[in-house]
C-alpha atoms as a PDB file:
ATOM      1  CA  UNK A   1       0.000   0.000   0.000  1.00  0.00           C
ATOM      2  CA  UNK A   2       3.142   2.288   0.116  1.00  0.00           C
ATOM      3  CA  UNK A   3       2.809   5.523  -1.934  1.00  0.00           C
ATOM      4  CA  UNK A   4      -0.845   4.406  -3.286  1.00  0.00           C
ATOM      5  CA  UNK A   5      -2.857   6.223  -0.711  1.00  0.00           C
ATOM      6  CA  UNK A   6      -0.289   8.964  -1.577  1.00  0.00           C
ATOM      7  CA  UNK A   7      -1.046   8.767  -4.802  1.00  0.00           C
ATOM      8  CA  UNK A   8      -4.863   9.209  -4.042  1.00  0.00           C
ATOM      9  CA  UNK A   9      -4.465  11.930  -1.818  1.00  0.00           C
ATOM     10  CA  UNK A  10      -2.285  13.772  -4.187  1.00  0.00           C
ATOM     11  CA  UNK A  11      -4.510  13.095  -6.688  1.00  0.00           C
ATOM     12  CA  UNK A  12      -7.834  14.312  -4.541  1.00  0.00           C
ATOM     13  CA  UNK A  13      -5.516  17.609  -4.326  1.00  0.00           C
ATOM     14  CA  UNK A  14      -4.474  17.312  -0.768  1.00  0.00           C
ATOM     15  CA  UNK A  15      -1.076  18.356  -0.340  1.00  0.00           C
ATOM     16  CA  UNK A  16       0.227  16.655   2.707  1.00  0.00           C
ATOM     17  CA  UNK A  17      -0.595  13.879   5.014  1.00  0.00           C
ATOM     18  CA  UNK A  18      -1.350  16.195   8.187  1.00  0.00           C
ATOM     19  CA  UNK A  19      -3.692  18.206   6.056  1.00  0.00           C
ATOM     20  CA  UNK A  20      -5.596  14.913   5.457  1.00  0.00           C
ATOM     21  CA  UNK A  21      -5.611  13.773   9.106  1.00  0.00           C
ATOM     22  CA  UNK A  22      -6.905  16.625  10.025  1.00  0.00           C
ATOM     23  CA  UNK A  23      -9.883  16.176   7.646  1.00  0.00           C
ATOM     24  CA  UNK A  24     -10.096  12.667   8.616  1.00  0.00           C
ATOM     25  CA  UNK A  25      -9.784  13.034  12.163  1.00  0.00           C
ATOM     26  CA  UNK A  26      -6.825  10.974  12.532  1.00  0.00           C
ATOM     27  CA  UNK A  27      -3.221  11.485  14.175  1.00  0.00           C
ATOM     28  CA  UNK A  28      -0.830  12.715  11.768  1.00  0.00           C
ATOM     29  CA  UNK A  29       1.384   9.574  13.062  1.00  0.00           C
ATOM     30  CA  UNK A  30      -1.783   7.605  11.779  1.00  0.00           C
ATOM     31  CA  UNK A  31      -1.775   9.054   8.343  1.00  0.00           C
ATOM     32  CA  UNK A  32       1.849   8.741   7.596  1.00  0.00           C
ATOM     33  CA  UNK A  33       1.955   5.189   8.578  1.00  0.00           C
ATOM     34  CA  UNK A  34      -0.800   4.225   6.542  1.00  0.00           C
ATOM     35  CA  UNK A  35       0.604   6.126   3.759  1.00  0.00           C
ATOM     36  CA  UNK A  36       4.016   4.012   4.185  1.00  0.00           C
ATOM     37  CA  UNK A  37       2.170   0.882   4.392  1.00  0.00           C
ATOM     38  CA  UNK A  38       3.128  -0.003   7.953  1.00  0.00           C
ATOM     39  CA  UNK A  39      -0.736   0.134   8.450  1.00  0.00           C
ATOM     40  CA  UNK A  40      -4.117  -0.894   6.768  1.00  0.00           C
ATOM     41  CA  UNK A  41      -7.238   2.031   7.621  1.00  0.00           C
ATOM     42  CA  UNK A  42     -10.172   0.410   9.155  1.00  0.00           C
ATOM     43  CA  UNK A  43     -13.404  -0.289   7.288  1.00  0.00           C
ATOM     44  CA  UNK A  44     -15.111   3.282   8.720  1.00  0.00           C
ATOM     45  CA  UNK A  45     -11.937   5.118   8.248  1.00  0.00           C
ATOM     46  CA  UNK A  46     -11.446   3.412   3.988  1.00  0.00           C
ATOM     47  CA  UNK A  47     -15.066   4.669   3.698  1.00  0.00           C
ATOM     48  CA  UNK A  48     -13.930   8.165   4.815  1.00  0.00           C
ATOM     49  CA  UNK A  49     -10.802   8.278   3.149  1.00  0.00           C
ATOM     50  CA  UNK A  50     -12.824   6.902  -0.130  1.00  0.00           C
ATOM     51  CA  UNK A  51     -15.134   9.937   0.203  1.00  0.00           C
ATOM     52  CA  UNK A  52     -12.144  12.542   0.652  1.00  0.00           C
ATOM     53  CA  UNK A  53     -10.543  11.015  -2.141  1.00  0.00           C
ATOM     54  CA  UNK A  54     -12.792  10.771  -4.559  1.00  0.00           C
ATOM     55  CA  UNK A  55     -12.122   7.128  -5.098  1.00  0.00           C
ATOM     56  CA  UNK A  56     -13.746   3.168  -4.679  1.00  0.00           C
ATOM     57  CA  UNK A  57     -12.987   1.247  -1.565  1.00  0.00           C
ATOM     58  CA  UNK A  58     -11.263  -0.963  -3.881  1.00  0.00           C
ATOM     59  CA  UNK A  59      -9.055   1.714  -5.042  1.00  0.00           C
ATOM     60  CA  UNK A  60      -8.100   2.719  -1.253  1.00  0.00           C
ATOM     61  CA  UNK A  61      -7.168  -1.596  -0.234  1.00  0.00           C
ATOM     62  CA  UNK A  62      -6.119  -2.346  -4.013  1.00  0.00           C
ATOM     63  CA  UNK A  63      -3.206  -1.216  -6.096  1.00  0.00           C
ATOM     64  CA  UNK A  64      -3.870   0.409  -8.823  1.00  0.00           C
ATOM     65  CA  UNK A  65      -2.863  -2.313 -11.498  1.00  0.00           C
ATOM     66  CA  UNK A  66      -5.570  -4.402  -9.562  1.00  0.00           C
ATOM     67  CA  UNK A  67      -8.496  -2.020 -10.338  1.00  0.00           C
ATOM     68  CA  UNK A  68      -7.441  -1.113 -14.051  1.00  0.00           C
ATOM     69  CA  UNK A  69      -9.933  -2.763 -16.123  1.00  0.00           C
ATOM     70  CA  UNK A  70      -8.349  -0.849 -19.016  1.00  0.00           C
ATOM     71  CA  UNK A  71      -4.548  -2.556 -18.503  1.00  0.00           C
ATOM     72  CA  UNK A  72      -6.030  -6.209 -18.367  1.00  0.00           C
ATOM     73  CA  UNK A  73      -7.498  -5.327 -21.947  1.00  0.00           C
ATOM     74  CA  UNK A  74      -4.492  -4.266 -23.566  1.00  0.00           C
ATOM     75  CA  UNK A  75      -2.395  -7.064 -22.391  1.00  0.00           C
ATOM     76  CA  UNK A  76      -5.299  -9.898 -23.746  1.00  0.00           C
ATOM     77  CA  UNK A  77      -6.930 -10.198 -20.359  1.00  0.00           C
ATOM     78  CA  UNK A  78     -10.830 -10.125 -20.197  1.00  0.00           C
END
């Protein structure tokens, strides 16, 4: 999960992991370990961060390769 939940906070246009905390509610220790992968969110807080981020549950406990319909296509997967 390292750098993927960076990626989707980036990408939701939030600049740092303590501004996201703070949104979420979380400690900033919290946020940065989930954003290293040292830790999974919970259920309630994936749904939260899903909403923040503008993204699928799948896309906050999946890497991205995982949820890219459009990649299994072009390499003959269906």
């Amino acid at each position: 999960m390292a750098n993927h939940i960076t990626d989707l906070r980036l990408r939701a246009d939030i600049k740092t992991a303590k501004e996201a905390a703070k949104i979420l509610k979380i400690s900033p220790g919290m946020m940065y370990h989930i954003e290293e992968g040292l830790k999974k969110p919970s259920s309630k807080l994936a749904i939260s961060m899903s909403c923040l981020f503008g993204c699928s549950l799948e896309e906050i406990f999946l890497p991205f390769h995982a949820t890219n319909s459009d990649n299994n296509k072009t390499k003959g997967v269906s």
